[in-house]
C-alpha atoms as a PDB file:
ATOM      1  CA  UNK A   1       3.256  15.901   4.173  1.00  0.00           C
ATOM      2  CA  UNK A   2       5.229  14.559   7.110  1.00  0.00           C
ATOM      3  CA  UNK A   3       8.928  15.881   7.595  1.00  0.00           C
ATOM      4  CA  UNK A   4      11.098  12.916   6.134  1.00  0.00           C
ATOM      5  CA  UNK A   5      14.182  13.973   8.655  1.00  0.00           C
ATOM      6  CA  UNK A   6      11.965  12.102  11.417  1.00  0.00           C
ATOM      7  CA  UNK A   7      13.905   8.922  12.739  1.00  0.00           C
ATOM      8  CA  UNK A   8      12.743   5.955  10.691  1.00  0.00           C
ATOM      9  CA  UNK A   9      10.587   3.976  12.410  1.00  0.00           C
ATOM     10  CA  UNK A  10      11.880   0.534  11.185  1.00  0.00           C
ATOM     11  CA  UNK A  11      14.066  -1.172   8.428  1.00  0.00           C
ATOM     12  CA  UNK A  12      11.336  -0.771   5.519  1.00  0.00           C
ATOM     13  CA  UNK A  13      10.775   3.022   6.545  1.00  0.00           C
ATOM     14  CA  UNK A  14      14.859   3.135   6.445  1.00  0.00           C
ATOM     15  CA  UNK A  15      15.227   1.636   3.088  1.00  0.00           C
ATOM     16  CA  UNK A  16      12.271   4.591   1.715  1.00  0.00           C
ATOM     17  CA  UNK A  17      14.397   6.981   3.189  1.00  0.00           C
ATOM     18  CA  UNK A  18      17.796   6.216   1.438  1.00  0.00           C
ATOM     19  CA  UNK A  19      15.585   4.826  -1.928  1.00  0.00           C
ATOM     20  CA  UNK A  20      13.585   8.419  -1.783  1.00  0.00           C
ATOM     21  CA  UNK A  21      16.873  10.536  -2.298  1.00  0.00           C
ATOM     22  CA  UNK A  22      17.689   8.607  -5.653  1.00  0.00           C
ATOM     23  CA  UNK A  23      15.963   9.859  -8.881  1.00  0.00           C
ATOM     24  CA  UNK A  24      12.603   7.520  -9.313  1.00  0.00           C
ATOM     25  CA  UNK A  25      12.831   6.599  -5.790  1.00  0.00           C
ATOM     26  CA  UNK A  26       9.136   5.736  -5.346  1.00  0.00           C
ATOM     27  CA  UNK A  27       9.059   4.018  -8.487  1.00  0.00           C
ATOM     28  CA  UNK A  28      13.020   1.875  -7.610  1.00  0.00           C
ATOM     29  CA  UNK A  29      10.868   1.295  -3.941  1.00  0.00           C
ATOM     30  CA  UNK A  30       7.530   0.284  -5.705  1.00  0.00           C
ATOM     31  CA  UNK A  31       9.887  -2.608  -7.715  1.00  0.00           C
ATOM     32  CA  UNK A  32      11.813  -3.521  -4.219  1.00  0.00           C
ATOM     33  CA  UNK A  33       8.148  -4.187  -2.288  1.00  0.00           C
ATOM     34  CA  UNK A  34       7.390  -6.395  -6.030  1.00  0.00           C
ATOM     35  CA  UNK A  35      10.489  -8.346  -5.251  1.00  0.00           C
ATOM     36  CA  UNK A  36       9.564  -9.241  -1.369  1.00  0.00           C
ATOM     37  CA  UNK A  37       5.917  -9.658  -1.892  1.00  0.00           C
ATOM     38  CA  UNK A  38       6.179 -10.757  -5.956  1.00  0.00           C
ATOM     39  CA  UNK A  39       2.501 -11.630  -6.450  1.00  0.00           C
ATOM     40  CA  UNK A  40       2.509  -7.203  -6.652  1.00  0.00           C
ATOM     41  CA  UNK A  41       4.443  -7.782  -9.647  1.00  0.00           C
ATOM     42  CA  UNK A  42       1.786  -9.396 -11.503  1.00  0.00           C
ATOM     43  CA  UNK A  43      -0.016  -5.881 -11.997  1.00  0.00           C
ATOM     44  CA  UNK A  44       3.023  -3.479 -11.881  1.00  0.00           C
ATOM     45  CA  UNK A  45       1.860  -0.998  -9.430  1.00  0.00           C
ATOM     46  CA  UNK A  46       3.963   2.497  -8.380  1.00  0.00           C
ATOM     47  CA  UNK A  47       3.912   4.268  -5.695  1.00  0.00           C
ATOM     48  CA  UNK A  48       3.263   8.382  -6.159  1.00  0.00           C
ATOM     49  CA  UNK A  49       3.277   9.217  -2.563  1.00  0.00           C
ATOM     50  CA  UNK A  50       4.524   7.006   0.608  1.00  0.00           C
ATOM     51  CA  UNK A  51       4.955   8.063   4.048  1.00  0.00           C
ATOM     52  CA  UNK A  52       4.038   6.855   7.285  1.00  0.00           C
ATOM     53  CA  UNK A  53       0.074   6.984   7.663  1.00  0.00           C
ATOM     54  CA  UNK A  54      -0.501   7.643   4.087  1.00  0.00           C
ATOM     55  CA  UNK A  55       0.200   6.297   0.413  1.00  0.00           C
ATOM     56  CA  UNK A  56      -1.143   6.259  -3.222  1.00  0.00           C
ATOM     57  CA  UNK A  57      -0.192   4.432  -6.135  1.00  0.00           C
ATOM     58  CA  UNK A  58      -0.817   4.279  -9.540  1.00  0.00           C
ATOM     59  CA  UNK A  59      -1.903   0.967 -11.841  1.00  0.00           C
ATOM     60  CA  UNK A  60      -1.702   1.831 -15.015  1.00  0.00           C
ATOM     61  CA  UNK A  61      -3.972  -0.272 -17.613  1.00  0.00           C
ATOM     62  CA  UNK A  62      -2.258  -2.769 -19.946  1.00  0.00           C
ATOM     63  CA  UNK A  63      -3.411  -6.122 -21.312  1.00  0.00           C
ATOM     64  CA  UNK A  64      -1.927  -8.264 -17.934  1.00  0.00           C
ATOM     65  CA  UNK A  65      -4.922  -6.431 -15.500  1.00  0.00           C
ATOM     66  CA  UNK A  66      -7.737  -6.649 -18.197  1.00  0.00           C
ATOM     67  CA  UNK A  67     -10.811  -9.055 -17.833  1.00  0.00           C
ATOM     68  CA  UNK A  68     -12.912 -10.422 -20.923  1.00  0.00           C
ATOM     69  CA  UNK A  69     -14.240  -6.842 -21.517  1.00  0.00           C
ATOM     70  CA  UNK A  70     -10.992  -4.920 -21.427  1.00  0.00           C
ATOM     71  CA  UNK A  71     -11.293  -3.139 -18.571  1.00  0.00           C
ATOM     72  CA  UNK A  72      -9.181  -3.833 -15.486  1.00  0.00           C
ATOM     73  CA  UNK A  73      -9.990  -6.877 -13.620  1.00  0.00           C
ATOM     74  CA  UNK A  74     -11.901  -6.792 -10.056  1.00  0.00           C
ATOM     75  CA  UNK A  75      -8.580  -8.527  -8.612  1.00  0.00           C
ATOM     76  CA  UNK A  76      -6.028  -6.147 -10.204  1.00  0.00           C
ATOM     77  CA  UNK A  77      -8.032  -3.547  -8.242  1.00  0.00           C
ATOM     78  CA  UNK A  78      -7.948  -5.741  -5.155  1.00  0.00           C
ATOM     79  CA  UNK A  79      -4.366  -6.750  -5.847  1.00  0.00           C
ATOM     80  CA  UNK A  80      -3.536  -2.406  -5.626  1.00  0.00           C
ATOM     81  CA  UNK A  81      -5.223  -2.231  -2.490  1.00  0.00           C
ATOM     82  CA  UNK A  82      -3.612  -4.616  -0.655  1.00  0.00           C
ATOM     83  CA  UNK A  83      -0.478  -3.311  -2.030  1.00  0.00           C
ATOM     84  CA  UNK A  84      -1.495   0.147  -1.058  1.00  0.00           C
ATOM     85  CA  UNK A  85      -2.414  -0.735   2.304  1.00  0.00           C
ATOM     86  CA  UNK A  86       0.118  -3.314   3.454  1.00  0.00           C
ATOM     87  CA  UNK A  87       3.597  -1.205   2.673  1.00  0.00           C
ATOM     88  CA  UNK A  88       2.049   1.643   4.453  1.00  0.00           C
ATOM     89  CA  UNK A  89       0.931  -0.128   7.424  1.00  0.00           C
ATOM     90  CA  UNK A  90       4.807  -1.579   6.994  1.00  0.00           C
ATOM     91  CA  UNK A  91       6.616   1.354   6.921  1.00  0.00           C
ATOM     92  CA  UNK A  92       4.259   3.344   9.524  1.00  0.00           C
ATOM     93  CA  UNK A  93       4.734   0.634  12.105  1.00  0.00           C
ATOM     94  CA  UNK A  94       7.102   1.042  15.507  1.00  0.00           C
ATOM     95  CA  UNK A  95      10.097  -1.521  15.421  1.00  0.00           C
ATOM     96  CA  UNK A  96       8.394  -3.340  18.956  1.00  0.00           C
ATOM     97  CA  UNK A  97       4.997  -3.734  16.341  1.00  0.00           C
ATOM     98  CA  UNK A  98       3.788  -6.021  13.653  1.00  0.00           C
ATOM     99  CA  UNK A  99       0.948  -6.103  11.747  1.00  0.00           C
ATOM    100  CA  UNK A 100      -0.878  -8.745   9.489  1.00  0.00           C
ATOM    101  CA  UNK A 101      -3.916  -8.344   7.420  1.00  0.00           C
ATOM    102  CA  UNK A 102      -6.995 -10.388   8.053  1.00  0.00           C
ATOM    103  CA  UNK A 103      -9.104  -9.934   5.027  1.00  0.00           C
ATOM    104  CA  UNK A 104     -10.267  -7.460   2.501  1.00  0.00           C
ATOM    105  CA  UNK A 105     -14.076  -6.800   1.848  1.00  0.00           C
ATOM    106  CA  UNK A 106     -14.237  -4.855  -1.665  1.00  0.00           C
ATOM    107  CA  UNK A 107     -16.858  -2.777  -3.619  1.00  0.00           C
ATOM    108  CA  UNK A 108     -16.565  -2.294  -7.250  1.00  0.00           C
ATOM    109  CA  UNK A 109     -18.379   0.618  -8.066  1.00  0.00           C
ATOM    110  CA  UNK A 110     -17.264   1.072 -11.941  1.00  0.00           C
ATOM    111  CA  UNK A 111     -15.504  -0.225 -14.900  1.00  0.00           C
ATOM    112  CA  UNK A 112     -12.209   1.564 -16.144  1.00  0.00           C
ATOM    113  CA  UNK A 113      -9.678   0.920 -19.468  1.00  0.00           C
ATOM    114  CA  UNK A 114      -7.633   4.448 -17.943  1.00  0.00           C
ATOM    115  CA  UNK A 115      -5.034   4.327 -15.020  1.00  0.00           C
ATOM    116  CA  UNK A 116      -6.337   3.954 -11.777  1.00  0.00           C
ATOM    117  CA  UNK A 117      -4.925   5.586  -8.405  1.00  0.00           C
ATOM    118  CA  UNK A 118      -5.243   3.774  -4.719  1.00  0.00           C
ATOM    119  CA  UNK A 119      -5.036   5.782  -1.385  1.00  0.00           C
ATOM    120  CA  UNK A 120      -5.087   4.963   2.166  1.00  0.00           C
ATOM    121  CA  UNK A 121      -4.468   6.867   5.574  1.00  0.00           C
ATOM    122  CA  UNK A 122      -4.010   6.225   9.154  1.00  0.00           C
ATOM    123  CA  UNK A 123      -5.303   9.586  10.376  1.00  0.00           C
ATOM    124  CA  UNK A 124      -5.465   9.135  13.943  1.00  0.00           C
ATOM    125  CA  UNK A 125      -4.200   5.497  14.462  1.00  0.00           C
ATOM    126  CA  UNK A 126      -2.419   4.714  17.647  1.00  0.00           C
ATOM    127  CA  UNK A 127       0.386   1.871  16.206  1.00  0.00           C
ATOM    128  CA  UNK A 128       1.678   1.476  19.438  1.00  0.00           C
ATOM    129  CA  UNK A 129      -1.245  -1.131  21.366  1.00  0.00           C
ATOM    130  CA  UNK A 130      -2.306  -4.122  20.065  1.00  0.00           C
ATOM    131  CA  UNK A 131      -5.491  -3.741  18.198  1.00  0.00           C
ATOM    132  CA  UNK A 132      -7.601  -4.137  15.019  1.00  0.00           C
ATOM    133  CA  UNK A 133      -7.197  -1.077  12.163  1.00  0.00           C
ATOM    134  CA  UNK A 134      -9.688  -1.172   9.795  1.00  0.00           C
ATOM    135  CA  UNK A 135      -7.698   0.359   6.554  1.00  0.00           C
ATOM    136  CA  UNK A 136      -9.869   1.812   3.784  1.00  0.00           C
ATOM    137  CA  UNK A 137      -8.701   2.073   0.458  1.00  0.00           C
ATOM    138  CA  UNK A 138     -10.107   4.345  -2.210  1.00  0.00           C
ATOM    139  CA  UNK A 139      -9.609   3.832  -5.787  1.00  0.00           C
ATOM    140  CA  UNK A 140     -10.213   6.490  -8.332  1.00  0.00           C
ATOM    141  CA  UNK A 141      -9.841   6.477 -12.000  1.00  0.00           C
ATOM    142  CA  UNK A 142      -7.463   9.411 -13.855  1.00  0.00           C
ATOM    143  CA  UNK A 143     -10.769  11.365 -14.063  1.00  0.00           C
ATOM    144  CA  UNK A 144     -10.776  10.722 -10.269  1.00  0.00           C
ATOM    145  CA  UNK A 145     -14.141   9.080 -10.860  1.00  0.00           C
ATOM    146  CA  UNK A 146     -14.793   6.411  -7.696  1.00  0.00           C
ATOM    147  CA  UNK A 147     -14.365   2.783  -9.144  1.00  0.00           C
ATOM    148  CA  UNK A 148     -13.603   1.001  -5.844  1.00  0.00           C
ATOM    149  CA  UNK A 149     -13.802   0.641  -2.818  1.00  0.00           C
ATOM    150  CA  UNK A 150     -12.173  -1.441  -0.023  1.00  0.00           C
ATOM    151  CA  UNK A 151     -11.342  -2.507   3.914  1.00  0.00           C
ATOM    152  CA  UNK A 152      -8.724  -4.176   5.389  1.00  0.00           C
ATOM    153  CA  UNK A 153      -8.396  -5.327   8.998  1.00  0.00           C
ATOM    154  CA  UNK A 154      -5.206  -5.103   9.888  1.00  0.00           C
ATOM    155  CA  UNK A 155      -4.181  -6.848  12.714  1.00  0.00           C
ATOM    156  CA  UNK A 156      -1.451  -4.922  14.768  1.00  0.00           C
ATOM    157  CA  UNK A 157       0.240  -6.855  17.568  1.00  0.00           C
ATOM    158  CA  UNK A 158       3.533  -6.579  19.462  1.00  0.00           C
ATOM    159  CA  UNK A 159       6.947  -8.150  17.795  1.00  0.00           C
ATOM    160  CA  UNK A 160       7.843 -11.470  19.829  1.00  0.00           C
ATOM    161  CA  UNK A 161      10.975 -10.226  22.211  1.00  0.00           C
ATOM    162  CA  UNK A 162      14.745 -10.882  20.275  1.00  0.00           C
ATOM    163  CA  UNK A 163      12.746 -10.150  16.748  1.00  0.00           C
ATOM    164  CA  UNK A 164      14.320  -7.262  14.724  1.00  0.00           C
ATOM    165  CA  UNK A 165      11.710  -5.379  12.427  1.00  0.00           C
ATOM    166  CA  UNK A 166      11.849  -6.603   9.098  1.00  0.00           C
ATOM    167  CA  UNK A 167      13.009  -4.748   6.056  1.00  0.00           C
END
């Protein structure tokens, strides 16, 4: 795990900070991300672990994410990657950079009715040139039994001069 005394890198990575110290930090910061980006709020994710370069949340399995079989839908599972991937790219990211993704190319490999868990990481990643990341997302079942897997381009560009990072 990283040292969480290192300077934040922007506003989100701020807001983790102060959030983190609070009891049910990740889970007060999962809701907070739900409220900017609300479509995440459709399946409830939580993160268990977020820092800069790496993250994994939890979906648990309720009625809401479940397809005509009962087991949780293809786009729930797409829905947690993005979610995933996107608020660690945000909080990992410099204040001069930005980032947007530019797709998401999915596998399912299995069917699930338990929780499932999504992780990403940036080993390696310079976030300070403009470039393409591909971020791949694993998703396990509570047995930790592969059930998908996914890539997202991320597209990581300098912030336009006068533009403060967004929170």
């Amino acid at each position: 795990m990283s040292d969480h005394r290192e300077k934040p890198r922007n506003r989100s990575h701020e807001a983790l900070e102060r959030v983190r110290r609070l009891p049910w930090g990740l889970w007060l910061f999962s809701r907070i991300v739900c409220l900017k980006a609300p479509y995440f709020s459709t399946i409830r994710p939580v993160f268990e672990e977020l820092e800069p370069g790496r993250a994994r949340a939890r979906l648990k399995c309720r009625r809401r994410v479940t397809n005509h079989l009962g087991t949780v839908h293809a786009i729930a599972q797409a829905n947690l990657c993005e979610f995933v991937a996107g608020t660690m790219m945000e909080i990992s990211m410099p204040r001069e950079m930005r980032w947007i993704p530019r797709g998401l190319e999915i596998t399912y490999l299995g069917r699930t009715k338990g929780r499932l868990y999504a992780s990403c990481n940036l080993d390696g990643v310079d976030l300070t040139r403009q470039q393409d990341v591909p971020v791949r997302v694993e998703v396990v079942d509570e047995h930790g039994e592969p059930m998908a897997e996914a890539t997202i381009p991320m597209y990581i560009s300098p912030r336009k001069p006068g533009r403060d990072a967004k929170a």
